[in-house]
Protein backbone atom coordinates (compact mmCIF):
# COMPACT_ATOMS: atom_id res chain seq x y z
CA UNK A 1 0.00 0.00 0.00
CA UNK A 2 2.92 2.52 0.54
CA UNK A 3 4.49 1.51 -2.55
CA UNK A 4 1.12 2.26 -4.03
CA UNK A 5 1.24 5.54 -2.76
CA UNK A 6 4.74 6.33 -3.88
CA UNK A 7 3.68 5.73 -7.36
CA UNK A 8 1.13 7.95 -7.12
CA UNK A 9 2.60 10.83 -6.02
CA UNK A 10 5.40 10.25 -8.92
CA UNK A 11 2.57 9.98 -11.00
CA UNK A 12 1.12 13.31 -10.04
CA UNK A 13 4.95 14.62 -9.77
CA UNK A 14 5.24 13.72 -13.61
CA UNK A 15 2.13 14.96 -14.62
CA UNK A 16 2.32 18.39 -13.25
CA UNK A 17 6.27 18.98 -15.26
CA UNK A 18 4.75 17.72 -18.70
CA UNK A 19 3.01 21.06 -19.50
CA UNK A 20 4.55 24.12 -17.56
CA UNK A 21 7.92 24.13 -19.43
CA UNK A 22 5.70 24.51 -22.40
CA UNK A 23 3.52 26.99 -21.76
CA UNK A 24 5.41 29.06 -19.93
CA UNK A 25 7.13 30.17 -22.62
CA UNK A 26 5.14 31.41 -25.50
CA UNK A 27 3.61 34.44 -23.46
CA UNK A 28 7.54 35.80 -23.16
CA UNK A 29 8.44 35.40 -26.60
CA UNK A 30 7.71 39.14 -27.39
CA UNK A 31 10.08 39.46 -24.46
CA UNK A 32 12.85 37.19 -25.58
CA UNK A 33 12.65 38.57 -28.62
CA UNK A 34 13.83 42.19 -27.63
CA UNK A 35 16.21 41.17 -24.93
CA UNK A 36 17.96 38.66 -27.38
CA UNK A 37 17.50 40.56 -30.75
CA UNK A 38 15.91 37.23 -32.17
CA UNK A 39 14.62 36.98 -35.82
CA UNK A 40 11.15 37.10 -37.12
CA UNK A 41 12.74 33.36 -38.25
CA UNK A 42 14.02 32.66 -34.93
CA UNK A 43 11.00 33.52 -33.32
CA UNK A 44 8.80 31.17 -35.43
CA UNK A 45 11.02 28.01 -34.74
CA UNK A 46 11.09 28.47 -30.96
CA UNK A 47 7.23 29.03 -31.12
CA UNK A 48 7.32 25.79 -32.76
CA UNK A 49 10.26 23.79 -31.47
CA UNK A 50 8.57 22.51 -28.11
CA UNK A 51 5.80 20.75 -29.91
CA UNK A 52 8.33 19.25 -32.48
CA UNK A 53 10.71 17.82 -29.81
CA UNK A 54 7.11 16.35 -28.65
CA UNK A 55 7.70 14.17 -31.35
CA UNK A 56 11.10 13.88 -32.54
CA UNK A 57 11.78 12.56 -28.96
CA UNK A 58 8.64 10.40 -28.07
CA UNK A 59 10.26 7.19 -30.31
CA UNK A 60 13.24 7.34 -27.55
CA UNK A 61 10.93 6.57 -24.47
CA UNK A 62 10.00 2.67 -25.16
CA UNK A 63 13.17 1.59 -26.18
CA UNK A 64 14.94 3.56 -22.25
CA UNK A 65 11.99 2.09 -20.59
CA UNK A 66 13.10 -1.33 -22.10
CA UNK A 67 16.97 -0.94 -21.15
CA UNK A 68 16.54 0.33 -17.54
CA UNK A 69 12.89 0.29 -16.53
CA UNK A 70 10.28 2.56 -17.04
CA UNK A 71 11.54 3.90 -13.53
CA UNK A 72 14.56 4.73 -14.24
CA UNK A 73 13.82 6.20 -17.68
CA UNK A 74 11.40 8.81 -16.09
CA UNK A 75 13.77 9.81 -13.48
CA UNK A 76 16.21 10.85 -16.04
CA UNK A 77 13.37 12.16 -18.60
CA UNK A 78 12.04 14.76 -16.00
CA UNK A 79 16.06 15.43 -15.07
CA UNK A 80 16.72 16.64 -18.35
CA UNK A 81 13.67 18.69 -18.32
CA UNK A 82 15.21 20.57 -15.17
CA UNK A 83 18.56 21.26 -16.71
CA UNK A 84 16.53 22.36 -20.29
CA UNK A 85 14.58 25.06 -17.66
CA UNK A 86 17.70 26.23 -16.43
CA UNK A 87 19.72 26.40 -19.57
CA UNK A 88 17.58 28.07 -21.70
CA UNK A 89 17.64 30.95 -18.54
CA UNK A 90 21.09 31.80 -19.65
CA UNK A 91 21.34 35.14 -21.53
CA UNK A 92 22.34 33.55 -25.17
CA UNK A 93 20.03 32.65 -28.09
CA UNK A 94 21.77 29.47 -28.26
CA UNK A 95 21.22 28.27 -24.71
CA UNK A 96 17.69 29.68 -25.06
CA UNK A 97 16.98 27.13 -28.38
CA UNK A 98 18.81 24.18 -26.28
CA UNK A 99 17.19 24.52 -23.74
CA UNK A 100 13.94 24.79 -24.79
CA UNK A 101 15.20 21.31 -26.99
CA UNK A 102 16.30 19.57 -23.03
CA UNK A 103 13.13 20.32 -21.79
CA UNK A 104 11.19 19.24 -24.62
CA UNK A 105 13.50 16.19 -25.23
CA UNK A 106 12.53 15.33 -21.42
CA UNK A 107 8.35 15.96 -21.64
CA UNK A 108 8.68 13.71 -24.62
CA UNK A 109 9.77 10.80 -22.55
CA UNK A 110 7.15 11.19 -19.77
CA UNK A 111 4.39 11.81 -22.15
CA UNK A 112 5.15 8.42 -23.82
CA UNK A 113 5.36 6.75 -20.08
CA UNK A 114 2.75 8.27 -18.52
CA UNK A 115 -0.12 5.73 -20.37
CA UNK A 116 2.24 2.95 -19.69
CA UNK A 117 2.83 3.65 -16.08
CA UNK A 118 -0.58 3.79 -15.52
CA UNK A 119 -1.64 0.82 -17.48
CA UNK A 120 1.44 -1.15 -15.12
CA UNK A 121 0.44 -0.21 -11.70
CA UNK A 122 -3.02 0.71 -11.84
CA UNK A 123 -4.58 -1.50 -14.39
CA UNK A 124 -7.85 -1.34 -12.94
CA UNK A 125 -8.04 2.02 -12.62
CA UNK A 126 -7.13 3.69 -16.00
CA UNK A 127 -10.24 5.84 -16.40
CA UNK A 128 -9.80 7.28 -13.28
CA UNK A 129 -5.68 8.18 -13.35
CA UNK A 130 -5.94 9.37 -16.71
CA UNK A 131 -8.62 11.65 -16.15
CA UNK A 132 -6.85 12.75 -12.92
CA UNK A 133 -3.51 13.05 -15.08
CA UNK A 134 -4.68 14.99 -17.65
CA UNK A 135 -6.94 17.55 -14.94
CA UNK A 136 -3.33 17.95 -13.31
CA UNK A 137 -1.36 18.70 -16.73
CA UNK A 138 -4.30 21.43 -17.75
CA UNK A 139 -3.78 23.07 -14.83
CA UNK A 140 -0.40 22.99 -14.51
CA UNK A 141 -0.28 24.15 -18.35
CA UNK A 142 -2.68 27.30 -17.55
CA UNK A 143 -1.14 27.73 -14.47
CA UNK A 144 2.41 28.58 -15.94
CA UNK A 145 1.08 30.43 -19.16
CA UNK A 146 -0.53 32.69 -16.80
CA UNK A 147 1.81 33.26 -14.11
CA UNK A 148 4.57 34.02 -16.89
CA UNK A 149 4.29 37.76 -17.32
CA UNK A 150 3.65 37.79 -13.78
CA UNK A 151 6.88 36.36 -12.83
CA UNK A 152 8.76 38.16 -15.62
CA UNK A 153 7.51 41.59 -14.32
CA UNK A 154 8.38 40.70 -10.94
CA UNK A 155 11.64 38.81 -11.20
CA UNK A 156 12.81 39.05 -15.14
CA UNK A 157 12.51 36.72 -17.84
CA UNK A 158 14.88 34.49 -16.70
CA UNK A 159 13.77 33.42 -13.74
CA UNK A 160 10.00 32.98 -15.09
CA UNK A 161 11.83 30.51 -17.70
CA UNK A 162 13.99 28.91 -15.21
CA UNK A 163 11.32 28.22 -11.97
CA UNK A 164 9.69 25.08 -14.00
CA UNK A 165 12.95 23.28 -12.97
CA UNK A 166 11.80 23.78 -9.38
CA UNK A 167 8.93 21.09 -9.51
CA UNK A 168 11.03 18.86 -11.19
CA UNK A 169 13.39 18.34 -8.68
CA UNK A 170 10.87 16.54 -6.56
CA UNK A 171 9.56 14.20 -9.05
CA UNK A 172 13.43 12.92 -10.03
CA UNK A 173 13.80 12.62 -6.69
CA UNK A 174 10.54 10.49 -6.30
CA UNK A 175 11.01 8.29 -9.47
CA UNK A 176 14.89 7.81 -8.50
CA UNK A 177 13.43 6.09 -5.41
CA UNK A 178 11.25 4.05 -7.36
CA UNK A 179 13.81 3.40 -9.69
CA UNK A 180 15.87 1.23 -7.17
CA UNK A 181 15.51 -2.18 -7.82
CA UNK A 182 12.65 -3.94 -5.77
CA UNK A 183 11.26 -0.94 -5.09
CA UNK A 184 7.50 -1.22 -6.30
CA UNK A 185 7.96 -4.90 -4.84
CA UNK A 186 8.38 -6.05 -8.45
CA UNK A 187 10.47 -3.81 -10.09
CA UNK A 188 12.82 -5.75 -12.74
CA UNK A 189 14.90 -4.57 -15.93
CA UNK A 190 12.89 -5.70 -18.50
CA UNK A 191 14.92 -7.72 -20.57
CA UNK A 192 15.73 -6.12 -24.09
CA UNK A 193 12.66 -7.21 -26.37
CA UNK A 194 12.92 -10.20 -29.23
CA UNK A 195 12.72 -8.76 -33.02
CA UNK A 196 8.80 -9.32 -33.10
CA UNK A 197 8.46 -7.53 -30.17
CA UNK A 198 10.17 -4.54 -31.02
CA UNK A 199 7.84 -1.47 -31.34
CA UNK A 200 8.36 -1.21 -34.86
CA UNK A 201 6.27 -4.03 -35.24
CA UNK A 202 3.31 -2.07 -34.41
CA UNK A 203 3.86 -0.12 -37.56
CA UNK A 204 2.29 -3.40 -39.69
CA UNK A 205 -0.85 -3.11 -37.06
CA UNK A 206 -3.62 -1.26 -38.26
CA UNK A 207 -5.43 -0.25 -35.02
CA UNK A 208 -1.71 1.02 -34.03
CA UNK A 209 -2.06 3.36 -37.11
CA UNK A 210 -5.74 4.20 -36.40
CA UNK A 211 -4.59 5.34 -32.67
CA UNK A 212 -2.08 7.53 -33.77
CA UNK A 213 -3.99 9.18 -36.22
CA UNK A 214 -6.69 9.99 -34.18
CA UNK A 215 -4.53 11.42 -31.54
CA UNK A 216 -2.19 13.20 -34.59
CA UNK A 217 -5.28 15.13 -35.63
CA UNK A 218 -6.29 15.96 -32.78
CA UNK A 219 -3.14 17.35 -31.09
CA UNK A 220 -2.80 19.26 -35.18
CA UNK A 221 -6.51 20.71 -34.10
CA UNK A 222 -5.81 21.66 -30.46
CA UNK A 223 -2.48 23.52 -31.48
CA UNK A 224 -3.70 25.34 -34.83
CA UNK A 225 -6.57 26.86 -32.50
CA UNK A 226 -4.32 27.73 -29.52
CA UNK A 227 -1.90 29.51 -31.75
CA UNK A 228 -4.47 31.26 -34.04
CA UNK A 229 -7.35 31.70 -32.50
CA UNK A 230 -7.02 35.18 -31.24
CA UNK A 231 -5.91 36.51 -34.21
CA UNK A 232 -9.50 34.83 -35.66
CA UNK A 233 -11.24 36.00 -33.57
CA UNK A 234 -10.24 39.52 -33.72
CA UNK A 235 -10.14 39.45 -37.70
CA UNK A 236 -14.32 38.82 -37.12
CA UNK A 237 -14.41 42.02 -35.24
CA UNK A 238 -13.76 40.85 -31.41
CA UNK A 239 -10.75 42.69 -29.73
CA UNK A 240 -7.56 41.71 -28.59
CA UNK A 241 -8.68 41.34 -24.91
CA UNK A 242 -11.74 39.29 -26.11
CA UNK A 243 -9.91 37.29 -28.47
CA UNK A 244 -7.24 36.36 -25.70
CA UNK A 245 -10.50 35.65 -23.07
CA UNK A 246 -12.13 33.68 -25.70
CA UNK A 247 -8.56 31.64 -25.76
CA UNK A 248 -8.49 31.22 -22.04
CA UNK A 249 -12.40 30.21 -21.99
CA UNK A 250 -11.70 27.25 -24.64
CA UNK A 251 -8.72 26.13 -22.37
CA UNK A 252 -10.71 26.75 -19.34
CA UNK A 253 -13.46 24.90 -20.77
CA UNK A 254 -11.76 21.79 -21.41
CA UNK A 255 -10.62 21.27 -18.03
CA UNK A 256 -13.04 19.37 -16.09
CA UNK A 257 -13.94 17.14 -19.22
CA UNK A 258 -10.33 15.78 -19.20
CA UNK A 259 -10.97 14.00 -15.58
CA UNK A 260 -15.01 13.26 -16.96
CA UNK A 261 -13.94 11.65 -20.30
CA UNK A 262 -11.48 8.97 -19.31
CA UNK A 263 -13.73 8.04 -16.66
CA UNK A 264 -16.63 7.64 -19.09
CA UNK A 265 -14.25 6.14 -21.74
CA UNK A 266 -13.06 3.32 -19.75
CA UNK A 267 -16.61 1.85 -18.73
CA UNK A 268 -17.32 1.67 -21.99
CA UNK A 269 -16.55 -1.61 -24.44
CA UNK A 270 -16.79 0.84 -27.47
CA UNK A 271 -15.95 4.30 -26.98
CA UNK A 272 -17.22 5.25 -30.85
CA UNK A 273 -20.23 7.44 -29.13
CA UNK A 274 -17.65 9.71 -27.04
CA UNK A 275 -15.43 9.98 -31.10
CA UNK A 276 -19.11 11.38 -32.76
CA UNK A 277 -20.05 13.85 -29.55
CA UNK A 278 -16.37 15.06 -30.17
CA UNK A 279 -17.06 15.28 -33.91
CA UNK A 280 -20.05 16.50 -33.90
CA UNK A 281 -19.06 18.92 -31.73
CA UNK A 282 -16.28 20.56 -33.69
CA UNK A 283 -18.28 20.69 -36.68
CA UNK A 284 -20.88 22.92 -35.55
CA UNK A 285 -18.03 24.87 -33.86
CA UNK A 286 -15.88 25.59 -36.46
CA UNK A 287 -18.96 25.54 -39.07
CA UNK A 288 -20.23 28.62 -36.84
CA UNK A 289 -16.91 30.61 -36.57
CA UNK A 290 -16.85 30.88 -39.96
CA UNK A 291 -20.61 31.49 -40.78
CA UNK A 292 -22.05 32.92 -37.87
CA UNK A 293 -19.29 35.04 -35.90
CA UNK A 294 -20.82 36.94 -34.68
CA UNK A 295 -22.16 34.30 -31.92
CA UNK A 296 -18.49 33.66 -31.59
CA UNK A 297 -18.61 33.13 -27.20
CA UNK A 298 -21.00 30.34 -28.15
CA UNK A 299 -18.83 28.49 -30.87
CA UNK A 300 -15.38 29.16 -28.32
CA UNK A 301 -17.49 27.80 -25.47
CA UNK A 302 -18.83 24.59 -27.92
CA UNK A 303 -15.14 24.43 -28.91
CA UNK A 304 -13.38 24.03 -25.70
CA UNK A 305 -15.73 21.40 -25.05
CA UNK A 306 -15.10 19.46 -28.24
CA UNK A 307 -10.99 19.66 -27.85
CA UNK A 308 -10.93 19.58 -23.60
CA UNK A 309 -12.77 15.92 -24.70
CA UNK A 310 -10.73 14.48 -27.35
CA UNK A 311 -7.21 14.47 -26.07
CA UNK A 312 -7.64 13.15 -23.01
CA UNK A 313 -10.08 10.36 -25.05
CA UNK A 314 -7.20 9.73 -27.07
CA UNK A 315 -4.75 9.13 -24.71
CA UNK A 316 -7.23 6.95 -22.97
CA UNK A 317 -7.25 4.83 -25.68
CA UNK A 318 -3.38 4.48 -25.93
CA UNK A 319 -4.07 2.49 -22.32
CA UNK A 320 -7.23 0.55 -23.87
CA UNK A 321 -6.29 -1.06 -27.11
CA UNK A 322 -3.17 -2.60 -25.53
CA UNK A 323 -2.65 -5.73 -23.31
CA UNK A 324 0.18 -4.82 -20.74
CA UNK A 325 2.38 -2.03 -20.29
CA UNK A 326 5.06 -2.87 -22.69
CA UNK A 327 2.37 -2.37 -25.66
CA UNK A 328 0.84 0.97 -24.39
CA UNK A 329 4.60 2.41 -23.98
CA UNK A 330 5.42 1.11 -27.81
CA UNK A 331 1.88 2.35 -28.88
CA UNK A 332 2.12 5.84 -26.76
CA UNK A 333 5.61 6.24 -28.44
CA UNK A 334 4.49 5.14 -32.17
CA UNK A 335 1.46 7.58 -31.64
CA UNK A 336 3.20 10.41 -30.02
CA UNK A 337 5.53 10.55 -32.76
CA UNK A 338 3.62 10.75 -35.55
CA UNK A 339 0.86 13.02 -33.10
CA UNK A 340 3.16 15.83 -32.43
CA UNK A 341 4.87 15.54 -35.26
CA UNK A 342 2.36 16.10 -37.43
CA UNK A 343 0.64 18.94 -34.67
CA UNK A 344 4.00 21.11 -34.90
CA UNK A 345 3.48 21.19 -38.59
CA UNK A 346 -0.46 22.71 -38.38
CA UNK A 347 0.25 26.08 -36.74
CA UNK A 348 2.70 26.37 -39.33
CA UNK A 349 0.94 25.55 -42.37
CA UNK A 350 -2.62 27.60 -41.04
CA UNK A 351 -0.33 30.54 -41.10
CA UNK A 352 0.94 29.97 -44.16
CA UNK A 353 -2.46 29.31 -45.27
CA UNK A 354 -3.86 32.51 -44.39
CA UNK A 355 -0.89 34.53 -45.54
CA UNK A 356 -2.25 33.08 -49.01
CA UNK A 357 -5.74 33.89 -48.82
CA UNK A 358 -5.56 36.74 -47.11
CA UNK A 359 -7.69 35.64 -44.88
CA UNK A 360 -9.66 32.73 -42.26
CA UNK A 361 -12.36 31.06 -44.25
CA UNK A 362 -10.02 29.02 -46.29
CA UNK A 363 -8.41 28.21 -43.20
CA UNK A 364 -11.46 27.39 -40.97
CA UNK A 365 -12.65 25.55 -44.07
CA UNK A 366 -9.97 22.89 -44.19
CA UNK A 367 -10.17 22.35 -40.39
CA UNK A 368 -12.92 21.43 -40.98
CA UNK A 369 -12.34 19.32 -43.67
CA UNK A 370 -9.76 17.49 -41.48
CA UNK A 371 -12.51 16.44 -39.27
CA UNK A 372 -13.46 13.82 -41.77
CA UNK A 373 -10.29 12.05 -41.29
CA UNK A 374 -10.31 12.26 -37.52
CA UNK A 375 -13.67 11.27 -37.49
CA UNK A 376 -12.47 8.14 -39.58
CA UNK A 377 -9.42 7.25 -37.51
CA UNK A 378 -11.61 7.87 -34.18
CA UNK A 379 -14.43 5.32 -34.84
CA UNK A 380 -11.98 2.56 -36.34
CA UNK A 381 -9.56 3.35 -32.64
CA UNK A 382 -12.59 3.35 -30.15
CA UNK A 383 -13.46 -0.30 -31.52
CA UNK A 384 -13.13 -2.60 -28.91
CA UNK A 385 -9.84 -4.93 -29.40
CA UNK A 386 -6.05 -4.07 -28.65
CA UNK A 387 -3.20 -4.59 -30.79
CA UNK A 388 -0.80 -7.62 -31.13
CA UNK A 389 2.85 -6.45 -31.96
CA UNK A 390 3.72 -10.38 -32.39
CA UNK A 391 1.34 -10.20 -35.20
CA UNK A 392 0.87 -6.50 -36.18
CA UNK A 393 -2.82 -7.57 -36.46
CA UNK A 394 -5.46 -6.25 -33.49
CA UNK A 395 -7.83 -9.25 -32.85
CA UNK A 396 -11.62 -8.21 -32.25
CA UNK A 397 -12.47 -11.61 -32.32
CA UNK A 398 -10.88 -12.44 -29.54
CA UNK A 399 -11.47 -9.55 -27.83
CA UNK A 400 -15.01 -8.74 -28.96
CA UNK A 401 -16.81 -10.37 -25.71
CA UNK A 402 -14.70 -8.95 -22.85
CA UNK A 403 -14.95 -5.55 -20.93
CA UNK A 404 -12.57 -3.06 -20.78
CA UNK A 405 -11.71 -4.06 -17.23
CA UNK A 406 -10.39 -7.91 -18.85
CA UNK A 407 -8.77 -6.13 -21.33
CA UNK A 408 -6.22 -3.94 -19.30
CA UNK A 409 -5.47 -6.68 -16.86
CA UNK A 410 -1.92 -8.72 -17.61
């Protein structure tokens, strides 16, 4: 039982680092960008960079959890993280750029771990520590994007970049103690895995691909919106204070429904109904934005809802359609990959996008149009069935007849 306990305060010691070093950041940039004479260029790829390393990182996390336990790899995931804070503090652009590359490097690695962890230790609890996880890393993530200026007006810009290293100290400290072998009663090294059972086999499993593309498009939704959304909304008239409310209201929004969802999502054999509310949802969201702004606190408010639902329902599922931890790390790295990825590349290409067409219809049209594809890769995930990486193949036949609760046990 205290072992039990120690887990879950590293689990809530993980969860609260995997968003502050994030978005902390992007209300200094204007900041940065004076007191380190950055580039319009430069600018642009830090606004980008965190999401990127995201991705360009997650693949790393399955492969350290298999060499020296999922333990030990978290410990040293949220100790990088620390040293990224601190670095990028130092008054050069370079340190600022890698840092901001540690401490995505290290969020990477515990965003991968995180859905295995849970799926290890708490099995029969998923719905509920994922929903708890992702309430924690919302808050934590408006937390720091709001106490930046704050911070930076009180203390300078480098201390409101270098303070997220402050909360990780803790949880290294926690997960090193976990770390130690026979500490969780079971702990072992798992052994390095057999060809078949590397995660690249998941990359001939189709529900693997569905999963990831469902959580790609939605983490490509839920950053295109964050980043452009004000600037939408005051193009339709609103004005800047609005548009950053209307912002904060969407994030706000979303809050409570990432503890609700996963909750919901793992009682459920098929979570297809939670994939159309979400869809639904963002249709006549984004369809009103662009036709009817003018009831735009209605559409933001319908928004939040729709994108506060389906990333924590996406992560959910990373826990769902596997059979034991070593799956939902391989699957949560093989997703997150391609997720953020392909998410660092959307606030990029909207902007491009509207730089075109001189303005947001185009742009709210093929968000819209990307729905369809989500909506696709959403119903085909939430089937009920997990994948096999000794085949590639999911199995619904097999699977078909049991509850959720049979499929996360070992």
């Amino acid at each position: 039982m205290k072992t039990r306990l120690w887990l879950l305060a590293g689990l809530i010691l993980l969860t609260i680092n995997l968003r502050a070093a994030i978005t902390g950041m992007p209300p200094l940039i204007g900041q940065l960008q004076r007191v380190l004479a950055l580039s319009g260029t430069q600018v642009s790829v830090l606004a980008t960079l965190p999401v990127l390393c995201l991705g360009a990182f997650a693949w790393l996390a399955p492969r350290l959890a298999r060499r020296f336990g999922a333990q030990a790899a978290v410990c040293a995931a949220v100790g990088v993280l620390a040293l990224g804070a601190a670095v990028r503090a130092l008054p050069w652009p370079a340190a600022l750029f890698a840092g901001t590359v540690l401490s995505g490097a290290g969020i990477a690695v515990g965003n991968v771990l995180l859905p295995a962890l849970i799926k290890d230790h708490f099995a029969h609890r998923i719905g509920l520590l994922t929903g708890l996880t992702m309430t924690l890393m919302a808050l934590s993530g408006a937390l720091a994007a709001g106490a930046a200026v704050p911070l930076c007006t009180a203390a300078g810009w480098q201390f409101a970049l270098a303070v997220w290293a402050v909360p990780a100290v803790p949880a290294a400290a926690v997960w090193g103690l976990l770390a130690a072998p026979g500490a969780d009663g079971r702990h072992r090294r798992t052994p390095p895995p057999t060809p078949r059972m590397a995660g690249g086999s998941l990359l001939r499993c189709a529900l693997a691909w569905w999963v990831s593309a469902f959580l790609g498009l939605v983490s490509l939704m839920f950053y295109v919106l964050v980043a452009w959304l004000p600037q939408i909304m005051q193009a339709y008239g609103y004005t800047p204070a609005q548009a950053g409310l209307m912002t904060s209201v969407m994030l706000t929004v979303g809050i409570p429904l990432g503890f609700v969802v996963p909750l919901v999502a793992a009682r459920m054999r098929s979570q297809q109904l939670l994939v159309v509310a979400v869809i639904v949802a963002k249709l006549v969201s984004l369809a009103g934005l662009m036709l009817a702004p003018a009831f735009g606190w209605v559409w933001v408010c319908l928004l939040g809802a729709a994108t506060g639902s389906a990333f924590p329902l996406a992560i959910t599922l990373l826990g769902l359609r596997t059979d034991g931890p070593r799956t939902a790390a391989d699957l949560s790295g093989m997703a997150q990959t391609i997720g953020y990825l392909l998410a660092g590349l959307g606030p990029l290409a909207m902007g491009v996008l509207h730089n075109t067409t001189a303005g947001w219809r185009v742009p709210l049209a093929v968000l819209i149009a990307l729905v369809v594809p989500e909506a696709l890769a959403g119903l085909l995930a939430a089937r009920p069935g997990h994948v096999r990486p000794h085949s590639g193949e999911d199995d619904p036949a097999n699977t078909a007849s049991r509850t959720d609760g049979e499929l996360v046990r070992q």
